[in-house]
N, C-alpha and C. Protein backbone atom coordinates (compact mmCIF):
# COMPACT_ATOMS: atom_id res chain seq x y z
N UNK A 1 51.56 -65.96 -72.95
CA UNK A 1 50.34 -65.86 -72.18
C UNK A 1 49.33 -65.08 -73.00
N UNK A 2 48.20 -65.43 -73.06
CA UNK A 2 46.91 -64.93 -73.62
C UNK A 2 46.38 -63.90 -72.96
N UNK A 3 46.35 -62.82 -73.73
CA UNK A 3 45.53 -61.59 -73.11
C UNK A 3 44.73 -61.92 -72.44
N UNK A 4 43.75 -62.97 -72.62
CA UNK A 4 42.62 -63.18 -71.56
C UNK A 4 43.27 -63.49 -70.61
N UNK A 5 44.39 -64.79 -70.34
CA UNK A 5 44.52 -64.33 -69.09
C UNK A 5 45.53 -63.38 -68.22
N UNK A 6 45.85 -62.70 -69.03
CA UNK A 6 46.69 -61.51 -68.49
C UNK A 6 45.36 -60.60 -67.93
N UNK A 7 44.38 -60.49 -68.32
CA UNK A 7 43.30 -59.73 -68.18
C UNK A 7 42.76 -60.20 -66.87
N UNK A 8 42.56 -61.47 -66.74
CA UNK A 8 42.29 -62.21 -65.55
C UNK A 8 43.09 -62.30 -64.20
N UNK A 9 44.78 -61.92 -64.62
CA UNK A 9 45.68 -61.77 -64.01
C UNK A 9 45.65 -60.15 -62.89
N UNK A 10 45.41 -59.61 -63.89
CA UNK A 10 45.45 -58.26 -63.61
C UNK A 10 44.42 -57.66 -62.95
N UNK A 11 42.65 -58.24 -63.28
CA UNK A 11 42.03 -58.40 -62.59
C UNK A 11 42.35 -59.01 -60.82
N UNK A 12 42.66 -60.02 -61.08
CA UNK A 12 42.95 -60.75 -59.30
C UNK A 12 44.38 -59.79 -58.40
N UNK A 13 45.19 -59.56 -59.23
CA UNK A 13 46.13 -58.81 -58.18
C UNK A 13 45.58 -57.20 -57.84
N UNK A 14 44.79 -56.59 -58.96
CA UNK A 14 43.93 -55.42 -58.51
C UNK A 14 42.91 -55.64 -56.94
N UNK A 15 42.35 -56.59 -57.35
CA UNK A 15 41.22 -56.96 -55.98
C UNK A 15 41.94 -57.45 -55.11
N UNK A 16 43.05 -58.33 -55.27
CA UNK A 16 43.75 -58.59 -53.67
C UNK A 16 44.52 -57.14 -53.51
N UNK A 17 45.37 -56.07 -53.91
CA UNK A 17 45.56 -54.84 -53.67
C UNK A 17 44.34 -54.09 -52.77
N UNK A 18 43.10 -54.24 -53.65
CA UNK A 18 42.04 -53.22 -53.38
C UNK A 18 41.63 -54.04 -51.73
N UNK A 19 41.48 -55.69 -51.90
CA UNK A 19 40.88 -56.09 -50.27
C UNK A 19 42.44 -55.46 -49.60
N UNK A 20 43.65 -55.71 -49.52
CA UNK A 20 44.16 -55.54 -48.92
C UNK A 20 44.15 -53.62 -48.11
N UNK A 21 44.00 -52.70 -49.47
CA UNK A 21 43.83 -51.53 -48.65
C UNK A 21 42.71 -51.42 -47.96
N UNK A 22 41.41 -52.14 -48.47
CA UNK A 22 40.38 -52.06 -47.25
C UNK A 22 40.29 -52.43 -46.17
N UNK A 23 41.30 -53.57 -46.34
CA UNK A 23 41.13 -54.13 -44.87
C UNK A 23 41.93 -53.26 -44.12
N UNK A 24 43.17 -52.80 -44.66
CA UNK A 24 44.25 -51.70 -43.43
C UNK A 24 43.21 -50.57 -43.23
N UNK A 25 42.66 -49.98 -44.22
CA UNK A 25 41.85 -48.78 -43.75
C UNK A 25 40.75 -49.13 -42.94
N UNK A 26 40.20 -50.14 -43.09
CA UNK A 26 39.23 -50.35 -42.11
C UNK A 26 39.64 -50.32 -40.53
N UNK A 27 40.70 -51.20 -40.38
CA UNK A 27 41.55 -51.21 -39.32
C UNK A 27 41.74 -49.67 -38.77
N UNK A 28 42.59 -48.90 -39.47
CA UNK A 28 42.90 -48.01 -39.13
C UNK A 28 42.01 -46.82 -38.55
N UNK A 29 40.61 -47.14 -39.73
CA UNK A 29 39.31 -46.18 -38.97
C UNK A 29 38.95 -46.60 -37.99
N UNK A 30 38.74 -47.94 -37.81
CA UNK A 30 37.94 -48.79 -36.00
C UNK A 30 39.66 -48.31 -35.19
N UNK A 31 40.45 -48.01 -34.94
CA UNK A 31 41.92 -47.84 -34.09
C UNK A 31 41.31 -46.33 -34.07
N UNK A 32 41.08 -45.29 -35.21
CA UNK A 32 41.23 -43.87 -35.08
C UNK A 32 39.99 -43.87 -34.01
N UNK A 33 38.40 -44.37 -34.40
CA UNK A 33 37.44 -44.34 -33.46
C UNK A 33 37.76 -44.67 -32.14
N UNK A 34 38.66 -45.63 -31.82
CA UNK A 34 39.13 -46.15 -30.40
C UNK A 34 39.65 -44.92 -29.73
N UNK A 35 40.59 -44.75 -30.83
CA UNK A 35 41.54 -43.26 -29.91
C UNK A 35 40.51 -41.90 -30.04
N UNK A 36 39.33 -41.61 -30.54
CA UNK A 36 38.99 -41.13 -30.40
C UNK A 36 38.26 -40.81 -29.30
N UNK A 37 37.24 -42.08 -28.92
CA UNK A 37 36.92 -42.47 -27.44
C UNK A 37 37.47 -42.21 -26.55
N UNK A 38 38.94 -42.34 -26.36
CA UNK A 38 40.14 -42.31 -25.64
C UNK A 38 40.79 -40.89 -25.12
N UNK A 39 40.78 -40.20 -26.16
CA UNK A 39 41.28 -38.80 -26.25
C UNK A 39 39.99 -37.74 -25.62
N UNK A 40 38.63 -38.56 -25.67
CA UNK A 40 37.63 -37.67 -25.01
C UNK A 40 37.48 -38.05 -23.99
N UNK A 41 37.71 -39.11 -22.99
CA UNK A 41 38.10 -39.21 -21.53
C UNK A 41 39.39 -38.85 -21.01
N UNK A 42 39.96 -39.14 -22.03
CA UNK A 42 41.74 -38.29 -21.25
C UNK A 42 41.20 -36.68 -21.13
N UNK A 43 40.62 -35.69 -22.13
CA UNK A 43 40.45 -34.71 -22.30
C UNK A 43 39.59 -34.38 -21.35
N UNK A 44 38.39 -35.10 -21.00
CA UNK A 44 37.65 -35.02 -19.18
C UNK A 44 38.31 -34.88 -18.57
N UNK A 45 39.28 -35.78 -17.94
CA UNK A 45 39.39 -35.98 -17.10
C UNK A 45 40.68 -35.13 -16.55
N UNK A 46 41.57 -34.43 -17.87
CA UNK A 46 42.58 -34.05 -17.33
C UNK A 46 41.67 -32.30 -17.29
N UNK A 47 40.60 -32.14 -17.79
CA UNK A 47 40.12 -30.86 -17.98
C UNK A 47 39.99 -30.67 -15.92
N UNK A 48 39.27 -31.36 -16.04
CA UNK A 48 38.83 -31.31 -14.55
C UNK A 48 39.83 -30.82 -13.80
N UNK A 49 40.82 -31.76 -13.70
CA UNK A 49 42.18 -31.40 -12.87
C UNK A 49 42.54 -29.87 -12.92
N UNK A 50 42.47 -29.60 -14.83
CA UNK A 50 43.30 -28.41 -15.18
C UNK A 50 42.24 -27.22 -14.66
N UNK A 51 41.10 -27.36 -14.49
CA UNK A 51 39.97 -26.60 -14.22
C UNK A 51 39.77 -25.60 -12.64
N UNK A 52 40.10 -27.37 -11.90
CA UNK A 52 40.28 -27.06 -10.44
C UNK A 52 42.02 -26.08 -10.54
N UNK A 53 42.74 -26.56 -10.96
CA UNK A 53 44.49 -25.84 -10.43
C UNK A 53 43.88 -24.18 -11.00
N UNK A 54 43.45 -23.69 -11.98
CA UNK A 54 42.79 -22.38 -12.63
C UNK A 54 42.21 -21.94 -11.26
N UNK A 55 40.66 -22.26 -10.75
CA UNK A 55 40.20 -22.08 -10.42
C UNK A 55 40.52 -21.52 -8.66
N UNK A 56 41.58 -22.64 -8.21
CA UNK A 56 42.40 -22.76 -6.91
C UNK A 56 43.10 -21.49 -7.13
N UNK A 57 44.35 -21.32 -8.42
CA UNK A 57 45.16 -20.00 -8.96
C UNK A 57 43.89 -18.60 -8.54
N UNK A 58 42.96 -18.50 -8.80
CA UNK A 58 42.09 -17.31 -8.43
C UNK A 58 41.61 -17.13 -7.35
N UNK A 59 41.26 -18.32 -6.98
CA UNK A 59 40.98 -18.57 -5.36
C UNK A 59 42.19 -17.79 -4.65
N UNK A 60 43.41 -18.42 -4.57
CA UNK A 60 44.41 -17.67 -3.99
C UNK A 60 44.62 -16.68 -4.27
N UNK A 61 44.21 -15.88 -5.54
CA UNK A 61 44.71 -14.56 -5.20
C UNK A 61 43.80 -13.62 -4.92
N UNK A 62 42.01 -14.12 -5.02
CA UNK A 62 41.31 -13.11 -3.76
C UNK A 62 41.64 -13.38 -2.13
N UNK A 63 42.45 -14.44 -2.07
CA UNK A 63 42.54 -14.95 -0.45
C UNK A 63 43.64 -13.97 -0.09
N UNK A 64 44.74 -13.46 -0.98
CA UNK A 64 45.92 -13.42 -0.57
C UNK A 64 45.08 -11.75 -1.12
N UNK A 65 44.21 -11.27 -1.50
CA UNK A 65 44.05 -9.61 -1.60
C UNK A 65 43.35 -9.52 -0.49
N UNK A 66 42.27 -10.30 0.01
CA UNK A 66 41.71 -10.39 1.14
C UNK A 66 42.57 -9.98 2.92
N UNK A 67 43.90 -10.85 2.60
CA UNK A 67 44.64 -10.55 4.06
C UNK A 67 45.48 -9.31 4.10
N UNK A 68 45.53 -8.95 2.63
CA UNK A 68 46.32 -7.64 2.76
C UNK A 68 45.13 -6.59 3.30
N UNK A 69 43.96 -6.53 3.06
CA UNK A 69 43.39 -5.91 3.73
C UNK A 69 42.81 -5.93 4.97
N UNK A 70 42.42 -7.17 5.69
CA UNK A 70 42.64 -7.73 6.53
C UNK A 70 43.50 -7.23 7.72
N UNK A 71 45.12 -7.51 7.19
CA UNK A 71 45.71 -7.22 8.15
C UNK A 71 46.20 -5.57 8.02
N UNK A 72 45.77 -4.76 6.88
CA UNK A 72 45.18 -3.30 7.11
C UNK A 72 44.15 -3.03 8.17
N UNK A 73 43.40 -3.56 7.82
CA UNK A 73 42.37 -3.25 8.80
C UNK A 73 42.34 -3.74 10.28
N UNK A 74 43.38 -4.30 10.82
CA UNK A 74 43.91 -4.61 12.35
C UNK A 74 45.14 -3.67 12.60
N UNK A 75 45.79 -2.79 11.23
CA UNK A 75 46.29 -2.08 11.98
C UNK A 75 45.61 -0.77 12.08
N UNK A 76 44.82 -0.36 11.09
CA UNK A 76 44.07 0.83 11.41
C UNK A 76 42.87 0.95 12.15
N UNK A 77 42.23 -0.31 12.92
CA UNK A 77 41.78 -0.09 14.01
C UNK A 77 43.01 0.45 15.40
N UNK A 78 43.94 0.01 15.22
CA UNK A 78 44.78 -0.06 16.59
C UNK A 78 45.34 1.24 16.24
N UNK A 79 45.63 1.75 15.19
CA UNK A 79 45.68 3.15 15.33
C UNK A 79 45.08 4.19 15.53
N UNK A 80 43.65 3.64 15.67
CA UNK A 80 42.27 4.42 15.80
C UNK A 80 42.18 4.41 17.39
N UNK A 81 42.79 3.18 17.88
CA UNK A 81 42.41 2.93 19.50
C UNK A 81 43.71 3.79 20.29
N UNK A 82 44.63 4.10 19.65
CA UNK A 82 45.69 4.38 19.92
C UNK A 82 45.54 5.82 20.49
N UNK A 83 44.93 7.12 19.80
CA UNK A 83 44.66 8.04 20.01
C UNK A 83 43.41 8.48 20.53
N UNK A 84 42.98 7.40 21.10
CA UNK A 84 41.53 7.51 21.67
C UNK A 84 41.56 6.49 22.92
N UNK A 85 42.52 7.05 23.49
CA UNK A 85 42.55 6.47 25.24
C UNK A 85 41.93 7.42 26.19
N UNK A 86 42.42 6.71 27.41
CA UNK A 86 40.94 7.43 28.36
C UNK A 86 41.48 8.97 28.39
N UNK A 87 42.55 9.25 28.15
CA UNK A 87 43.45 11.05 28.30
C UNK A 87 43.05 11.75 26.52
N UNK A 88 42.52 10.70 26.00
CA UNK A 88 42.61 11.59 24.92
C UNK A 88 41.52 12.97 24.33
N UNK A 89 41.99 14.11 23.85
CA UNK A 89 41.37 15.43 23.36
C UNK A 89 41.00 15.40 21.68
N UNK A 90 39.96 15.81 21.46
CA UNK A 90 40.17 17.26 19.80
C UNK A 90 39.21 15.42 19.29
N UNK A 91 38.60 14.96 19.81
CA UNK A 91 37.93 13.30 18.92
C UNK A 91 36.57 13.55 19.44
N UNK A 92 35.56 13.10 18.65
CA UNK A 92 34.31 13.36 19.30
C UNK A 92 33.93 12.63 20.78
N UNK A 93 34.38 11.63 20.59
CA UNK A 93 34.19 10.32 21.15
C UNK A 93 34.90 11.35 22.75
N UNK A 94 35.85 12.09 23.20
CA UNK A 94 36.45 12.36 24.12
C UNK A 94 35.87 13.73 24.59
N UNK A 95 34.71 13.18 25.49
CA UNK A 95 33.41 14.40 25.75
C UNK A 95 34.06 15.36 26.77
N UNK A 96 34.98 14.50 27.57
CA UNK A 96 35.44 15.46 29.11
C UNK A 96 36.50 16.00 28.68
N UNK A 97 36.21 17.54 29.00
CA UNK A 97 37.59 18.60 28.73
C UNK A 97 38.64 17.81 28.96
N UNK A 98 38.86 17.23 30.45
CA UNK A 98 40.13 16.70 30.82
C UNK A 98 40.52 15.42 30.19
N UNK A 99 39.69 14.89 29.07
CA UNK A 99 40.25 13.55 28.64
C UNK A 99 38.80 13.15 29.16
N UNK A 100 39.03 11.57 27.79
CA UNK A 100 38.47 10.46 28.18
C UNK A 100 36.72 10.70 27.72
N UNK A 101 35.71 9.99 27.53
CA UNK A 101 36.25 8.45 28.29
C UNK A 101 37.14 7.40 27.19
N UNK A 102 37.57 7.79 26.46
CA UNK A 102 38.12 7.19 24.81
C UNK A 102 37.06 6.00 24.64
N UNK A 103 37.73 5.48 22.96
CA UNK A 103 37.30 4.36 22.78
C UNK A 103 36.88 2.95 23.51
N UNK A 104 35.88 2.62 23.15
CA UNK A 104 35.21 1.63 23.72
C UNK A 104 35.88 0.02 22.77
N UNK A 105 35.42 -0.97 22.79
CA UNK A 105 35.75 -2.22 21.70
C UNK A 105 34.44 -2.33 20.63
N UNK A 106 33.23 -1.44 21.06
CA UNK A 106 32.46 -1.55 19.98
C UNK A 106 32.66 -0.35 19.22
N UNK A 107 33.40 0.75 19.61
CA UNK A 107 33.65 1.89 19.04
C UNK A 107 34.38 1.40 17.89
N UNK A 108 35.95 0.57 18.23
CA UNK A 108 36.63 0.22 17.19
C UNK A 108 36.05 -0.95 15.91
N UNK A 109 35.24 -1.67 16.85
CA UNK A 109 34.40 -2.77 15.75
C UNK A 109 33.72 -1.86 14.68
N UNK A 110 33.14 -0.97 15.04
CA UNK A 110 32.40 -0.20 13.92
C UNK A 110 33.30 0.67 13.20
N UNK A 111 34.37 0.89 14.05
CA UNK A 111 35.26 1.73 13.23
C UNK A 111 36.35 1.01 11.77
N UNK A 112 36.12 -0.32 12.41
CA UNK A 112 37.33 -1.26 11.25
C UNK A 112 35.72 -1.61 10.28
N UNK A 113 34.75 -2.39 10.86
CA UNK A 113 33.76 -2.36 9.93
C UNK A 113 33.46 -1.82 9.15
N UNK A 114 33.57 -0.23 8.91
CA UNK A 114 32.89 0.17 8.43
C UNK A 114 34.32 1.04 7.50
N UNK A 115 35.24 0.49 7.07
CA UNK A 115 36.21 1.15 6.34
C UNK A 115 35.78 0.88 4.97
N UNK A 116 35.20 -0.21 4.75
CA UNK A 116 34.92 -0.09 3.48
C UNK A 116 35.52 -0.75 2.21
N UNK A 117 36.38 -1.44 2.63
CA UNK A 117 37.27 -2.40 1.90
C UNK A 117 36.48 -2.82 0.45
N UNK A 118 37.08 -2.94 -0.72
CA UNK A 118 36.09 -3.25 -1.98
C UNK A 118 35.99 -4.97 -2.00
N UNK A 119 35.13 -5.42 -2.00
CA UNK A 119 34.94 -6.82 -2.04
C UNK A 119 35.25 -7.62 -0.89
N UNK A 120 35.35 -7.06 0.14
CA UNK A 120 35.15 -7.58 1.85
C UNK A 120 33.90 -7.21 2.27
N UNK A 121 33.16 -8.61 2.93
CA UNK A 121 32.04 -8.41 3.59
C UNK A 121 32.49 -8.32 5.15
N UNK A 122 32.51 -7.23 5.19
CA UNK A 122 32.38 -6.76 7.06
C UNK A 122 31.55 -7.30 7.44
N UNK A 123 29.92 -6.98 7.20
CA UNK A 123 28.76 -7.40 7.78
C UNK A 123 28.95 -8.82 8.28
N UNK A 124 29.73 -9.16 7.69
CA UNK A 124 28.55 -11.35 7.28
C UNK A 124 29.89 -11.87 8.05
N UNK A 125 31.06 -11.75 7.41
CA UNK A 125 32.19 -12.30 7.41
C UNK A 125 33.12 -12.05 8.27
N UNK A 126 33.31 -10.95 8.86
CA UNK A 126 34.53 -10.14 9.77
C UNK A 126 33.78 -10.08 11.08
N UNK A 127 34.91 -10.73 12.19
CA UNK A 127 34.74 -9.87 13.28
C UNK A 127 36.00 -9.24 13.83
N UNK A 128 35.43 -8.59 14.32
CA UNK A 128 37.21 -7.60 15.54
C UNK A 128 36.73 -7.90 17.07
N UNK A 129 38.31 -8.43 17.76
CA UNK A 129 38.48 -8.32 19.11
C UNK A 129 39.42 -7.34 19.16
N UNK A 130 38.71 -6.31 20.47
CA UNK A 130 39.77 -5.68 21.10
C UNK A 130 40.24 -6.08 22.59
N UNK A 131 41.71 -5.73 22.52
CA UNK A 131 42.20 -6.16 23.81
C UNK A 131 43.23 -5.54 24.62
N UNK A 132 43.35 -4.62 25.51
CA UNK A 132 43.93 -4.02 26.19
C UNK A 132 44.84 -4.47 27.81
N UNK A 133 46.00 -3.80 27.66
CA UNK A 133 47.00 -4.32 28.35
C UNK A 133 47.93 -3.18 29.10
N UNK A 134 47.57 -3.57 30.29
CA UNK A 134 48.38 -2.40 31.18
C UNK A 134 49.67 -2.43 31.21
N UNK A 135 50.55 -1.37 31.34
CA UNK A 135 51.92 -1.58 31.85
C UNK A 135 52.85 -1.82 32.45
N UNK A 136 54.02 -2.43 32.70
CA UNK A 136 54.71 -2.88 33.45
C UNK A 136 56.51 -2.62 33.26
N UNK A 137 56.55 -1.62 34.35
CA UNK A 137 57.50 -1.20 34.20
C UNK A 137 58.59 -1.94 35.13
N UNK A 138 60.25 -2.07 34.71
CA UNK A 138 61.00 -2.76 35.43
C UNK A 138 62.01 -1.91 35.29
N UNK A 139 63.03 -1.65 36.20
CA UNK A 139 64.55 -1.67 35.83
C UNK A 139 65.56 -2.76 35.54
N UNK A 140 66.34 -2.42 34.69
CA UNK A 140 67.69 -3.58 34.32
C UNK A 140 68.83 -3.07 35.42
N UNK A 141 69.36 -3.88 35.56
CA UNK A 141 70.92 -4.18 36.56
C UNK A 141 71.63 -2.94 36.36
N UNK A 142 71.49 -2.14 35.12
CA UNK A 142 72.43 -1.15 34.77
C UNK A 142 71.25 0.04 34.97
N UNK A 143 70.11 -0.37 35.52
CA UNK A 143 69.25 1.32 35.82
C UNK A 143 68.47 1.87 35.10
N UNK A 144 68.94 1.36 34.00
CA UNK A 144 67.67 1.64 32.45
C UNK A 144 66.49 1.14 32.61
N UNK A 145 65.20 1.81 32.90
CA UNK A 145 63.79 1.83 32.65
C UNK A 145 63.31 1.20 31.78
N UNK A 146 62.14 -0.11 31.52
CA UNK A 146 62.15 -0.78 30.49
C UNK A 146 60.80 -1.00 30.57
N UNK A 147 59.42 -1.39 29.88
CA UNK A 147 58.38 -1.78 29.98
C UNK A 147 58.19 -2.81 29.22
N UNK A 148 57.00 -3.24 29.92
CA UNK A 148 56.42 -4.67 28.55
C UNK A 148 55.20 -4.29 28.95
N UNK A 149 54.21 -5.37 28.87
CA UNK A 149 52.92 -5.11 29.07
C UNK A 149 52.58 -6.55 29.85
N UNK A 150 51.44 -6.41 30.53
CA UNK A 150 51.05 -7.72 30.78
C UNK A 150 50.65 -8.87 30.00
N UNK A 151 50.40 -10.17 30.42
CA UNK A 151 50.21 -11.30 29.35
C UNK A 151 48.74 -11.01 29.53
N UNK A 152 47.85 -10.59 30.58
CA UNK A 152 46.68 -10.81 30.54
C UNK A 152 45.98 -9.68 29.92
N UNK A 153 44.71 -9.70 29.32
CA UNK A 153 43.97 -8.77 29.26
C UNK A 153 43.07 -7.74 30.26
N UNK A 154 43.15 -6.38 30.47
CA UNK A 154 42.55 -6.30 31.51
C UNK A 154 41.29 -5.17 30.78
N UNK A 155 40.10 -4.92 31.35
CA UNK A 155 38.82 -4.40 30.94
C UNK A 155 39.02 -2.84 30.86
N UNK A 156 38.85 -1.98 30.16
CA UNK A 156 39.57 -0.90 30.12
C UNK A 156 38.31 0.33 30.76
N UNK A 157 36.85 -0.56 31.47
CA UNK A 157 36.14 0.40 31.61
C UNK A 157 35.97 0.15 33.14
N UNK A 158 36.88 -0.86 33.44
CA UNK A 158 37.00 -0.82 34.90
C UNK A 158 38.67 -0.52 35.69
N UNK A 159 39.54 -0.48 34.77
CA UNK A 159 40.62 -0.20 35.32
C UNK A 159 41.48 0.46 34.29
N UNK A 160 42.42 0.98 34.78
CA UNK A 160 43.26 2.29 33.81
C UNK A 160 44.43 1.62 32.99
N UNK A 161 44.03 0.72 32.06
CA UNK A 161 44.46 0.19 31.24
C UNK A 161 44.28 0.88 29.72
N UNK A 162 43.52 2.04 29.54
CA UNK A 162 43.56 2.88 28.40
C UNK A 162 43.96 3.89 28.28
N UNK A 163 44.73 3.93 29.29
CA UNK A 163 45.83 5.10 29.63
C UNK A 163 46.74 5.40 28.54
N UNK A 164 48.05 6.37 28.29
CA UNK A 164 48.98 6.57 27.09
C UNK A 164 49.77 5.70 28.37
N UNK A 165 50.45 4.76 27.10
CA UNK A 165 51.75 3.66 27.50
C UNK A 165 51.00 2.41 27.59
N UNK A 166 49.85 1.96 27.83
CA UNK A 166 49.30 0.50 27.85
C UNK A 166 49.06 0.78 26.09
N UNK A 167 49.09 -1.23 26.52
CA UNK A 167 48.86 -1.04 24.95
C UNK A 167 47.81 -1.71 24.62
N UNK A 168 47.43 -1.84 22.99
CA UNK A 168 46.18 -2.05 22.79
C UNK A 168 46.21 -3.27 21.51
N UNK A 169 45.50 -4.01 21.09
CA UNK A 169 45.73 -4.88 20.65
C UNK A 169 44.25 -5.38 19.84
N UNK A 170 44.02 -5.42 18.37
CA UNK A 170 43.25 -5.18 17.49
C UNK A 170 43.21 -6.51 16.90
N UNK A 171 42.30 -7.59 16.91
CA UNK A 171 42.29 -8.81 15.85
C UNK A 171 41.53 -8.62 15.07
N UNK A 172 41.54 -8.85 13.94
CA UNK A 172 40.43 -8.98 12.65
C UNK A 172 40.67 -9.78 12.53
N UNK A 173 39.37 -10.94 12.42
CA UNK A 173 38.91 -12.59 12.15
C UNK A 173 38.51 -12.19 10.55
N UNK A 174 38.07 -12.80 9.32
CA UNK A 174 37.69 -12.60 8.31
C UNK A 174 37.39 -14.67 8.03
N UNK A 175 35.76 -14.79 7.64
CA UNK A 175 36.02 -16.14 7.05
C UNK A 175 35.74 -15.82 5.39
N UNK A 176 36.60 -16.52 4.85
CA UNK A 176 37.12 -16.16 3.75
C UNK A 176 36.25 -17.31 2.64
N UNK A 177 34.94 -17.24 1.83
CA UNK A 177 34.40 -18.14 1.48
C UNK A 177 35.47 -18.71 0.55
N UNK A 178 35.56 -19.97 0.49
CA UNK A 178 36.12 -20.51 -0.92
C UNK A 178 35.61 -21.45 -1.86
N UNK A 179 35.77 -21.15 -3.43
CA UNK A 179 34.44 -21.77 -4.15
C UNK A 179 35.57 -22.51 -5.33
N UNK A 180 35.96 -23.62 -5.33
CA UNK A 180 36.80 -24.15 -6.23
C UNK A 180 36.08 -25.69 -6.25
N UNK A 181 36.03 -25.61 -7.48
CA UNK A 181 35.46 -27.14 -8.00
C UNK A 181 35.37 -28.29 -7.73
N UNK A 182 34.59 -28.76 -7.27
CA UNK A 182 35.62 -30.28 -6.61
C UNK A 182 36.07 -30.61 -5.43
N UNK A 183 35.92 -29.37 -4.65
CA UNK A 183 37.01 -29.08 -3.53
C UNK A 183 36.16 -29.16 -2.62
N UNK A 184 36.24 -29.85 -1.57
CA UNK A 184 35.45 -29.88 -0.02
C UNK A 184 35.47 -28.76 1.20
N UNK A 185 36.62 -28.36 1.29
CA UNK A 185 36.60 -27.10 1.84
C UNK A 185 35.91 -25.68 1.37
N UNK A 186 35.32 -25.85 2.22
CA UNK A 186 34.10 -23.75 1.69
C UNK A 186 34.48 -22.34 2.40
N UNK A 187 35.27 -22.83 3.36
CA UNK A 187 35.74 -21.48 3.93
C UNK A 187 37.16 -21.79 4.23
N UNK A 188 37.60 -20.42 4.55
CA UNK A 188 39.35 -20.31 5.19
C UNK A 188 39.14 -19.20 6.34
N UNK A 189 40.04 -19.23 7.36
CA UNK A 189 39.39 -18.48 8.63
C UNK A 189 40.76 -17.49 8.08
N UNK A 190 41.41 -16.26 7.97
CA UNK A 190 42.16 -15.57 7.92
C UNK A 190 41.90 -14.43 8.94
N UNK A 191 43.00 -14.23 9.74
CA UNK A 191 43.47 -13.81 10.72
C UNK A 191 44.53 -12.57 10.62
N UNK A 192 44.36 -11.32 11.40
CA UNK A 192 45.68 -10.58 11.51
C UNK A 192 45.55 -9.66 13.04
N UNK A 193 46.69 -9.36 13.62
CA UNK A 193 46.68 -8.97 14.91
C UNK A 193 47.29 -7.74 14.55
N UNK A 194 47.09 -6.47 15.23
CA UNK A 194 48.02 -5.12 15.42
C UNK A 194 48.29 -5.25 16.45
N UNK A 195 49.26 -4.46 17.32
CA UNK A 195 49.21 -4.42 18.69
C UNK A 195 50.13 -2.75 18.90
N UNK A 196 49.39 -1.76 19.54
CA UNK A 196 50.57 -0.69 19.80
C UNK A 196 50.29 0.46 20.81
N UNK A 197 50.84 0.94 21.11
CA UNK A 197 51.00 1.70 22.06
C UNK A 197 49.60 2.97 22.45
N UNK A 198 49.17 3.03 23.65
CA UNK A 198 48.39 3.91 23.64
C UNK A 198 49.29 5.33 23.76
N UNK A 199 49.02 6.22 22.72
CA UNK A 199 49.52 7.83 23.09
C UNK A 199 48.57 8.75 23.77
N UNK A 200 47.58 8.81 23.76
CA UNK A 200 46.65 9.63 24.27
C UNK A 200 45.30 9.28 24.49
């Protein structure tokens, strides 16, 4: 064979080599651009998801610092109401030497309001019911003295239901804003009850 066409030879299998890697690389760049496209809507779309579960994760744990104080603050109203029945002494609120007139339900509203909780809106967000319950005393078959209280509520500025032994019963309502991405729900109503004994 003649150098020329060995030269000619060598020429044509170079250029079918050279079309052949252009054409795979070409391929391979229009496939990488595809998945590129690809990988930036998967990456939307799973961001979103991953964004909201983050966002929900923080959500729950001001919701869940929220009821611990919350249901602090239903029991330290009812311990506030507790020692401030109509017999009770030594409180400002209990003007008559002999007792009384104790706490009122707006006495305790201002009293849980105004505790001060860090990042609870009392003002906007919280309310308190108070609710008072006279006593009811029974004997058992064997003679033992036993009380409960009534199911109903009774008004404590018309009847002697704020006496020591009725009891008293403190709700804190709290609406709990919630701000997570995506999410249709804007509030959570969180709730806690005290309930205990009047001593004085």
């Amino acid at each position: 064979m003649t150098t020329w066409k060995q030269g000619r030879l060598r020429e044509a299998v170079e250029s079918a080599v050279r079309r052949v890697w252009l054409l795979r690389h070409s391929r391979a760049v229009k496939h990488a651009s595809n998945d590129e496209g690809a990988t930036l809507v998967e990456m939307a779309l799973s961001s979103v998801v991953l964004l909201m579960l983050l966002f929900g994760a923080i959500e729950f744990s001001f919701m869940m610092y929220t009821y611990h104080y919350i249901s602090d603050a239903a029991r330290e109203g009812a311990r506030y109401a507790i020692v401030r029945g109509d017999l009770c002494t030594g409180f400002s609120m209990c003007q008559d030497p002999n007792g009384g007139p104790g706490a009122t339900s707006t006495d305790i509203t201002n009293y849980v309001k105004g505790l001060g909780y860090p990042g609870i809106d009392s003002v906007n967000n919280m309310s308190v019911v108070t609710k008072w319950y006279e006593p009811v005393s029974t004997t058992t078959p064997g003679g033992a003295a036993t009380t409960t209280w009534s199911s109903t509520a009774c008004d404590p500025t018309s009847s002697t239901c704020n006496i020591p032994g009725a009891a008293v019963a403190v709700t804190v309502n709290y609406t709990f804003p919630l701000s997570i991405p995506f999410w249709r729900i804007t509030t959570f109503n969180i709730t806690s009850t005290s309930q205990m004994v009047i001593s004085q």
